[in-house]
Protein backbone atom coordinates (compact mmCIF):
# COMPACT_ATOMS: atom_id res chain seq x y z
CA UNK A 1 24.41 14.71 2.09
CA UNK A 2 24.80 11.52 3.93
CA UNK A 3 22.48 8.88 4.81
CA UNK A 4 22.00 5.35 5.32
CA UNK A 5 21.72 3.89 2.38
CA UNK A 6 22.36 5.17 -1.18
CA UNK A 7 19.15 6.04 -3.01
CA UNK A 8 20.49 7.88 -5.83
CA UNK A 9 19.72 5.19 -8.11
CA UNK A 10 16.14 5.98 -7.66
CA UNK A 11 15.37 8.94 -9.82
CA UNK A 12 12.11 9.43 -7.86
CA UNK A 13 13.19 8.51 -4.24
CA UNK A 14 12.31 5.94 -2.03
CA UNK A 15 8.42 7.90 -1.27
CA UNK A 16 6.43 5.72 0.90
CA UNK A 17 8.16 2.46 -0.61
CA UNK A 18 10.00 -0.03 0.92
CA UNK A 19 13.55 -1.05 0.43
CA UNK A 20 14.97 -4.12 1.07
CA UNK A 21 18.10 -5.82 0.78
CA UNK A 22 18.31 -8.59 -1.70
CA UNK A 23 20.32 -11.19 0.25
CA UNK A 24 17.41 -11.11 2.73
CA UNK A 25 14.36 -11.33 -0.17
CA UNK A 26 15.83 -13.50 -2.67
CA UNK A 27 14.80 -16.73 0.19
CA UNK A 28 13.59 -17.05 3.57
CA UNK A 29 15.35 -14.82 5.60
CA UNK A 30 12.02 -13.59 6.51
CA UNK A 31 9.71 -16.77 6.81
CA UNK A 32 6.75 -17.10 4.83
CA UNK A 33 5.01 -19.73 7.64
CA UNK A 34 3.29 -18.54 10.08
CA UNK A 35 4.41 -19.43 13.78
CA UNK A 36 1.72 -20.04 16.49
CA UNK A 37 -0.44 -23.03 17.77
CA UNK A 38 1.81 -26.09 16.83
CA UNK A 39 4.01 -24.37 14.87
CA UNK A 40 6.87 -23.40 16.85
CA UNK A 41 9.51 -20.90 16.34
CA UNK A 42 12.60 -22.16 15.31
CA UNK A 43 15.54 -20.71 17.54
CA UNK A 44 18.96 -20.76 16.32
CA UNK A 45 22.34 -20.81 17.93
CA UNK A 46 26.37 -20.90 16.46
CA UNK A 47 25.85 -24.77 17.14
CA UNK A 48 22.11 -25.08 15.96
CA UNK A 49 22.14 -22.70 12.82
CA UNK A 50 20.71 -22.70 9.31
CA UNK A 51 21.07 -21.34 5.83
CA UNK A 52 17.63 -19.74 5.45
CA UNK A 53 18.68 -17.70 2.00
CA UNK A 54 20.55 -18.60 -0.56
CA UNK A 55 20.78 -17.68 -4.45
CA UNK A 56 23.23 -17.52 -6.57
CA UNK A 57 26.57 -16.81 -4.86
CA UNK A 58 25.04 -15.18 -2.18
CA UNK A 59 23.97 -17.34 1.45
CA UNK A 60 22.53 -16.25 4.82
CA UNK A 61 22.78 -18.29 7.41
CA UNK A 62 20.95 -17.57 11.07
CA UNK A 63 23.24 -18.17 13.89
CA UNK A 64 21.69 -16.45 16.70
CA UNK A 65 18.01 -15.71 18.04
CA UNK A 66 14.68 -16.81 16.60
CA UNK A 67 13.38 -17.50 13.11
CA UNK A 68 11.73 -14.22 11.89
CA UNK A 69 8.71 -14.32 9.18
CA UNK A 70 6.80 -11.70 7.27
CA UNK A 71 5.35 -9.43 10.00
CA UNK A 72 8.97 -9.18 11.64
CA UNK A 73 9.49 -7.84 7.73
CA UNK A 74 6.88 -5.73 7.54
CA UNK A 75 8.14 -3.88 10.76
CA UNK A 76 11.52 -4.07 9.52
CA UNK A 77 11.44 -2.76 6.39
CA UNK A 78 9.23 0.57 7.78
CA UNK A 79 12.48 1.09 9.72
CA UNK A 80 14.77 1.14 7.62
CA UNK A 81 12.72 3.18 5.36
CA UNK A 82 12.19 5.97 8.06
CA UNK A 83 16.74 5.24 8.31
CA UNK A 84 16.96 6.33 4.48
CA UNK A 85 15.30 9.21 5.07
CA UNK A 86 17.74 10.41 7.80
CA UNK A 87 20.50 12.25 7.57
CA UNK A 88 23.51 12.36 9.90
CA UNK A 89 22.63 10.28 12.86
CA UNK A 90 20.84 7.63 10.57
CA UNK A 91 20.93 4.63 12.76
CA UNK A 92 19.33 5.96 15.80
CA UNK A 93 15.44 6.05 15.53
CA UNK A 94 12.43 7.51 17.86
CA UNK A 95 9.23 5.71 16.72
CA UNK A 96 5.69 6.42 17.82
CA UNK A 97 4.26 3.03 18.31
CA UNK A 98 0.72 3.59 16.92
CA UNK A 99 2.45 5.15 13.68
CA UNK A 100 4.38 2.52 12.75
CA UNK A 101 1.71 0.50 13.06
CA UNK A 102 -0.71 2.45 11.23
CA UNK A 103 2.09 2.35 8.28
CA UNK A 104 2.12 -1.58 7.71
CA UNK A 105 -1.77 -2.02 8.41
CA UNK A 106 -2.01 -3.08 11.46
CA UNK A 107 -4.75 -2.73 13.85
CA UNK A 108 -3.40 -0.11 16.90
CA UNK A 109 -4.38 -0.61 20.26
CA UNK A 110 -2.31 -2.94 23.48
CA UNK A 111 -2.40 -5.94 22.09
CA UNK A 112 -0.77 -4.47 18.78
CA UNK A 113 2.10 -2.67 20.91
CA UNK A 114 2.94 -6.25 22.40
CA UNK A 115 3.21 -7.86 19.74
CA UNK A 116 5.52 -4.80 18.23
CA UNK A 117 7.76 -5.05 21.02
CA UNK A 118 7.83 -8.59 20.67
CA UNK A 119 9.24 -8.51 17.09
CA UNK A 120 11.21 -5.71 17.83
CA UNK A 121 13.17 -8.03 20.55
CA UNK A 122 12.82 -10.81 17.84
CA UNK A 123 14.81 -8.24 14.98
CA UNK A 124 17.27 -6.99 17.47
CA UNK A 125 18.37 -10.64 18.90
CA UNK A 126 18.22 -12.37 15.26
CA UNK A 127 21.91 -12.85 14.26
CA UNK A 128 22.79 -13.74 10.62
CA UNK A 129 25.96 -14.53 8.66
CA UNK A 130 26.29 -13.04 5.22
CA UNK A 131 28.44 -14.68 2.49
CA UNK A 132 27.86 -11.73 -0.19
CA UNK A 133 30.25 -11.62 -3.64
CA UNK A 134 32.93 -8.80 -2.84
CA UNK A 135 32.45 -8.50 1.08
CA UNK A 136 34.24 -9.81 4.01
CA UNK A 137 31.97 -12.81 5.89
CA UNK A 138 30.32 -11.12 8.04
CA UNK A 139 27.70 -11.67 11.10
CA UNK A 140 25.00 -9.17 12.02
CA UNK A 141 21.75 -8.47 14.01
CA UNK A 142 19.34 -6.34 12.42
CA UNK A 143 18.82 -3.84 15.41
CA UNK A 144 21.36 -3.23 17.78
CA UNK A 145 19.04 -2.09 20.44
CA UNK A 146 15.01 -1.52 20.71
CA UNK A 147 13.85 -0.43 23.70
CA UNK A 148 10.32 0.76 24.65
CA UNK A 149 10.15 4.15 26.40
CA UNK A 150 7.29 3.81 28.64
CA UNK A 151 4.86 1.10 30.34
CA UNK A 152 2.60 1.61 27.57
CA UNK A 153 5.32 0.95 25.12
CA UNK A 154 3.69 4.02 22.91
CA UNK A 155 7.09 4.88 21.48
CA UNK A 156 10.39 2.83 21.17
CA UNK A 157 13.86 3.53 20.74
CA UNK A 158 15.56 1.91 18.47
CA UNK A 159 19.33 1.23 16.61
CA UNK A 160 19.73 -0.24 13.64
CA UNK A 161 22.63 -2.93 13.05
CA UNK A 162 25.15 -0.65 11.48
CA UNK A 163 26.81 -4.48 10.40
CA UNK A 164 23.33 -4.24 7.71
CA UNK A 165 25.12 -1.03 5.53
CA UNK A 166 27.02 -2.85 3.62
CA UNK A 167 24.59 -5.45 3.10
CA UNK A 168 21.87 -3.17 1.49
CA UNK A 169 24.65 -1.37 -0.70
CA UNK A 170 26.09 -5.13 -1.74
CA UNK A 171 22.16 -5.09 -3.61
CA UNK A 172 18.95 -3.30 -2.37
CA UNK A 173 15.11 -4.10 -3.75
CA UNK A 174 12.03 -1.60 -3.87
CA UNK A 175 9.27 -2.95 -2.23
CA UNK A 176 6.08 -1.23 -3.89
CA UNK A 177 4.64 -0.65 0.07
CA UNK A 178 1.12 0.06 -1.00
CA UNK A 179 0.68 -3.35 -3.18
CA UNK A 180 2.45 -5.25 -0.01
CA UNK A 181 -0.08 -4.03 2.48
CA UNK A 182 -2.89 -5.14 -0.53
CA UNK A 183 -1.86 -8.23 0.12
CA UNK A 184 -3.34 -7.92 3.83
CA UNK A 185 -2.53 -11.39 5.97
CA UNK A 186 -1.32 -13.40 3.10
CA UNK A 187 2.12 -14.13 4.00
CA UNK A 188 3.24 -16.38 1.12
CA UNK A 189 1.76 -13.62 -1.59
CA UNK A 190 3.79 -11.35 0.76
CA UNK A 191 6.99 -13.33 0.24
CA UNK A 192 6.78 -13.44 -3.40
CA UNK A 193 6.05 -10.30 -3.80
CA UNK A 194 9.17 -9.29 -2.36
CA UNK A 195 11.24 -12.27 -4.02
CA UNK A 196 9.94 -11.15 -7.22
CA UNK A 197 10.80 -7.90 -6.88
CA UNK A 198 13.75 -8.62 -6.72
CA UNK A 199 14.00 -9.45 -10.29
CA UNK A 200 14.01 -7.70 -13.46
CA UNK A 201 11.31 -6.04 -14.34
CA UNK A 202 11.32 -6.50 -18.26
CA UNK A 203 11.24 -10.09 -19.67
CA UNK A 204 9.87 -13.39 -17.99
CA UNK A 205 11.36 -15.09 -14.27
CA UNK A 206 10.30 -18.50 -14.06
CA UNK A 207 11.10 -20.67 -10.78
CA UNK A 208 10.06 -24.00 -9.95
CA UNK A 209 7.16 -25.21 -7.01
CA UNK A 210 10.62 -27.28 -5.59
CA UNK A 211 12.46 -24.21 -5.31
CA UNK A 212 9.83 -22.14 -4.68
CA UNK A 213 9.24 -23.88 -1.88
CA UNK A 214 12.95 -23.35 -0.46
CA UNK A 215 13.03 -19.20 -1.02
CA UNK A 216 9.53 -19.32 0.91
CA UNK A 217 10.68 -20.92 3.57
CA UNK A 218 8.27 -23.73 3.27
CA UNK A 219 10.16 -26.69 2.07
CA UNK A 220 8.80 -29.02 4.80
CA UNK A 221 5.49 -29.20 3.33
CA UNK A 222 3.53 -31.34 1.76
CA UNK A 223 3.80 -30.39 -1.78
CA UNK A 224 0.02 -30.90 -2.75
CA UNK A 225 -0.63 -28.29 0.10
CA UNK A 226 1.81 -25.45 -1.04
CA UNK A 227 0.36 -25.54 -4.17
CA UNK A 228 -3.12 -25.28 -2.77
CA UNK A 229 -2.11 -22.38 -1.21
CA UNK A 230 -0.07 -21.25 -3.91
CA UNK A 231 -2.64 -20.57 -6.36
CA UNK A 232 -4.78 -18.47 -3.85
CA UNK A 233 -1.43 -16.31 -3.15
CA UNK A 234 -1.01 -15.99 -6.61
CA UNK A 235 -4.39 -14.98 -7.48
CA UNK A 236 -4.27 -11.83 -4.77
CA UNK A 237 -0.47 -11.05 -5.46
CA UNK A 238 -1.90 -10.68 -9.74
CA UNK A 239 -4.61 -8.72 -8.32
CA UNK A 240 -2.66 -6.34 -6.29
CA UNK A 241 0.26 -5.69 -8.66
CA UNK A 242 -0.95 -6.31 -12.33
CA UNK A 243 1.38 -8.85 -12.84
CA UNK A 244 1.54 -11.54 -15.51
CA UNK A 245 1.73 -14.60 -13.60
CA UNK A 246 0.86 -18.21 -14.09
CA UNK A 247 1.21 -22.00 -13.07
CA UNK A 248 2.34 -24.18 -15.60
CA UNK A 249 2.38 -27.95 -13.61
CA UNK A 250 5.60 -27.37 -11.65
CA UNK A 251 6.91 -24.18 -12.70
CA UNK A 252 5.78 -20.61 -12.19
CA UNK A 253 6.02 -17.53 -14.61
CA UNK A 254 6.20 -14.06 -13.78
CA UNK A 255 6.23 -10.78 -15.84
CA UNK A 256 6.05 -7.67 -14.27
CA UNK A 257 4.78 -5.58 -16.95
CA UNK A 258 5.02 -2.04 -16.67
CA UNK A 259 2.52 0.97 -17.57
CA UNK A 260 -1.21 -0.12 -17.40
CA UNK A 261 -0.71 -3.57 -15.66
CA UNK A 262 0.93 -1.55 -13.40
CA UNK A 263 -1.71 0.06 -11.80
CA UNK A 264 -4.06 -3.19 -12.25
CA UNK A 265 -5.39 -3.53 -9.05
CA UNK A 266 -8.97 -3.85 -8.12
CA UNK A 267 -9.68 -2.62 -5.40
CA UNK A 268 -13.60 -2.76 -4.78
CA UNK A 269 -14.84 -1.23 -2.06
CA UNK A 270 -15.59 -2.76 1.80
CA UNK A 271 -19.99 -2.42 0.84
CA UNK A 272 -20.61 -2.49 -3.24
CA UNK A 273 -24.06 -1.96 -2.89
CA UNK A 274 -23.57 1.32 -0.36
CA UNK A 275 -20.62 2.74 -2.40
CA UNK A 276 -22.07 2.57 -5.72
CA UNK A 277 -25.54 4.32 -5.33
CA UNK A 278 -26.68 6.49 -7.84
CA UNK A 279 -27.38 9.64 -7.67
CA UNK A 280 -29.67 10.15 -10.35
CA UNK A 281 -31.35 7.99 -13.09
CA UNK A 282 -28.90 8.17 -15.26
CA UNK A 283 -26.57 4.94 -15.76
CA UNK A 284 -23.07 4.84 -16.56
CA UNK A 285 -21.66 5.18 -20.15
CA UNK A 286 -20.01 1.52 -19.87
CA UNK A 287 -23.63 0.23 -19.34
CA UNK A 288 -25.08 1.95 -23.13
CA UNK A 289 -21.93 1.39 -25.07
CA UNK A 290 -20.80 -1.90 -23.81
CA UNK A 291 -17.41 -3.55 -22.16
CA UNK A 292 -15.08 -1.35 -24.52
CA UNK A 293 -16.31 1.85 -22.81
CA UNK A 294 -14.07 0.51 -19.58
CA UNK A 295 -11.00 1.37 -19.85
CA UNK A 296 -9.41 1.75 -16.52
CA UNK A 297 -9.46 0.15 -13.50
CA UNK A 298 -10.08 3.74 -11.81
CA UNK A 299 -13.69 3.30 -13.97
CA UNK A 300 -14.55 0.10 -13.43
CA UNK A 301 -14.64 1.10 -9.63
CA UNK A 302 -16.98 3.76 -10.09
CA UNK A 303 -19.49 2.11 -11.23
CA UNK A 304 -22.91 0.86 -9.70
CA UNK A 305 -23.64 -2.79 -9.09
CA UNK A 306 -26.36 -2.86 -12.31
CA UNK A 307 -23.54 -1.49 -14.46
CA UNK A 308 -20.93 -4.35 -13.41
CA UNK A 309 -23.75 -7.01 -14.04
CA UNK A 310 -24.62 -5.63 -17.59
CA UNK A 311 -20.89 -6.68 -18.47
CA UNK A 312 -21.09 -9.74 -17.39
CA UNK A 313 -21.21 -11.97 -19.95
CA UNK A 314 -24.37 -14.46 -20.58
CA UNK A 315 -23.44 -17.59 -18.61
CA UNK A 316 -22.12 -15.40 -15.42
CA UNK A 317 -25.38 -13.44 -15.75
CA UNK A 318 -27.21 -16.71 -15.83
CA UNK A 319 -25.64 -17.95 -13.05
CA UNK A 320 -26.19 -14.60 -11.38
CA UNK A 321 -29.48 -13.93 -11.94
CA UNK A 322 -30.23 -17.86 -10.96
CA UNK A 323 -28.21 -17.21 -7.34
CA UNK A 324 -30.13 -13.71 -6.61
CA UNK A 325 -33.48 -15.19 -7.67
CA UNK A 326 -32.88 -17.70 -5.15
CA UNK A 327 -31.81 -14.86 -2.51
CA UNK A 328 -34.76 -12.82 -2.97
CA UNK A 329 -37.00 -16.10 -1.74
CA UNK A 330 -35.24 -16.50 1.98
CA UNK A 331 -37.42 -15.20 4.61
CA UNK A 332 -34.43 -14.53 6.80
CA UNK A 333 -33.11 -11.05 6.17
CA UNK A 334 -29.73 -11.68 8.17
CA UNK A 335 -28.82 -14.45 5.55
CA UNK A 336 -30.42 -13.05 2.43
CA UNK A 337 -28.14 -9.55 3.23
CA UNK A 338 -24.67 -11.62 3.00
CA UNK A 339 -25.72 -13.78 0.74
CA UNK A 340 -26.41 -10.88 -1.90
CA UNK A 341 -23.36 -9.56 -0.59
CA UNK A 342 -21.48 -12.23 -1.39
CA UNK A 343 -22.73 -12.37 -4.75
CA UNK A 344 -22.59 -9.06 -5.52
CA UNK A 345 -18.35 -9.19 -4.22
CA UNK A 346 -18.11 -12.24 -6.89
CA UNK A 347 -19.73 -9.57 -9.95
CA UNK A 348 -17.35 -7.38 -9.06
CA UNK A 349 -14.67 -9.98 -8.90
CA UNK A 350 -15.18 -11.26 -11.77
CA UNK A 351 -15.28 -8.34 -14.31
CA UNK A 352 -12.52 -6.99 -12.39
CA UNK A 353 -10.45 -10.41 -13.58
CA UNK A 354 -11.82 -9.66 -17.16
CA UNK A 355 -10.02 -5.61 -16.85
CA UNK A 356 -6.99 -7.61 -15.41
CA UNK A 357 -6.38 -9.49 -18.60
CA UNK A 358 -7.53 -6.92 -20.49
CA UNK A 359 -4.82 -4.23 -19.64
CA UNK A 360 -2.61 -7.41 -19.54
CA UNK A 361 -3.42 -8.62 -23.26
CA UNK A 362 -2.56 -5.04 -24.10
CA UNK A 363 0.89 -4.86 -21.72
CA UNK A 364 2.44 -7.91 -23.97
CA UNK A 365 0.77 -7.09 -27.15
CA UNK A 366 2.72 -3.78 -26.82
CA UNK A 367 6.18 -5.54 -25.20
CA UNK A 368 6.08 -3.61 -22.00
């Protein structure tokens, strides 16, 4: 059976994943910055062009059309997911607009269709040279055609750059889809995600904030300010994937430990206090037998707001108990609702970090 791209290396299919290829996600092919207000999108020509990927051997250079970033991969990478799953005439696509919008968490609606069609013209114009180990040079859009099909622009053709097969079979990455659309807006946690997926997934990669900087895309930066930034991506990207990460000065680790730490992501609901009424009296077992009744993330979720606090240990209940003390005083209810709110998200937060390194501590005690 034919199709696109070879998946039999993935005993369990491609499922609602992503896949990638790993010219594009080992650097900036896809641009971690994002482009609006002041910050113009670059546009590149065969005179005006640039190597926006490069590792190893391996170097992509843009010689045509504008400078794509992590949306335009977001939309890309659901296409050539629903290409995989083709057979026979697996580079011709009819996409319902609203769908494929749905699938990378977008909000549907006009303004969402515009600014599909817009990277859809942005994918099918952007022209890129590959110098890949074992293939020809080679240059390549990533759509040869996307066309909308009505006014409304509900549904699109589109035609994907047949120029890419080769590309994706030179090396392809699995993009875990549901920890990438965790990672909501964040576009640098979105970019290392996908660089770092590209790795192995036993033993340590470590890369420094210089180079970092380059396969992000964001190497004209002030330094001081990527690594501001850096530490908030990192902190989601640990949450959403269970990783073992961490900033040593000027050099980042990453382990992406399998099993447990796999599934590490805390995902508390949108209202704590609405989602985790009780339904009785009766509390939950952590809350009588301590922290060492939790023992999945799945568990910790479950439980009511009283529960979470009775983990907490003495000086986060202290400052806790301090904050909501001072909550309960405001004679405004507006501002006392989101301010309990807010402290009620940073309970959850912060037993959820203590199950993170938990389940971590227990991922490299075991080697996995």
């Amino acid at each position: 059976m034919t199709t696109w791209i070879d998946l039999t290396k993935l005993p369990h299919g491609l499922g609602q994943n992503f896949v990638a290829p790993r010219a594009a996600v080992q650097g900036a092919m896809f641009s971690t910055l994002v482009f609006r207000g002041r910050l113009v999108r670059p546009e590149y020509s065969q005179e005006n062009k640039a190597v926006v990927a490069e590792w190893g051997q391996t170097k992509v250079t843009q010689v045509g059309g504008q400078r794509l970033d992590q949306g335009d991969a977001d939309v890309y990478y659901a296409l050539v997911r629903e290409a995989a799953k083709q057979t026979g005439n697996f580079y011709s696509l009819e996409l319902k607009a609203d769908e494929l919008l749905r699938d990378i968490g977008r909000d549907r609606g006009t303004q969402s269709r515009e600014w599909l069609a817009g990277s859809l013209a942005r994918l099918q114009k952007a022209t890129f040279e590959f110098a890949i180990p074992g293939l020809p040079v080679r240059q390549t859009t990533l759509l040869r055609a996307a066309a909308p099909r009505n006014e409304e622009k509900s549904a699109f053709i589109v035609i994907l750059g047949d120029g890419m097969k080769d590309v994706f079979e030179a090396g392809k990455t699995l993009i875990k889809s549901a920890q990438r659309l965790e990672l909501g807006t964040d576009t640098l946690a979105k970019g290392l995600h996908s660089f770092f997926s590209s790795h192995s997934k036993s033993g340590e990669s470590k890369l420094s904030v210089d180079k970092l900087m380059v396969v992000t895309g964001r190497e004209s930066m002030r330094k001081d300010r990527f690594k501001a930034g850096l530490a908030e991506s990192i902190a989601r990207l640990r949450m959403a994937t269970g990783w073992s990460i961490r900033l040593d000065g000027e050099v980042l680790t990453v382990k992406q430990c399998a099993g447990e730490v796999a599934q590490a992501q805390s995902k508390k609901p949108a209202s704590p206090g609405a989602t985790r009424q009780s339904g009785g009296n009766a509390e939950p077992a952590a809350v009588a037998t301590g922290w060492d009744a939790v023992k999945t993330v799945e568990q910790l979720e479950s439980m009511e707001l009283a529960a979470i606090v009775g983990l907490m240990n003495a000086e986060s209940r202290a400052a806790y108990d301090e904050a909501k003390t001072g909550i309960d005083a405001m004679d405004f209810p507006g501002k006392k609702t989101a301010a309990l709110a807010a402290i009620e998200d940073q309970a959850y937060e912060e037993v959820g970090t203590r199950a993170y390194a938990a389940i971590r501590q227990r991922c490299e005690d075991n080697d996995i």
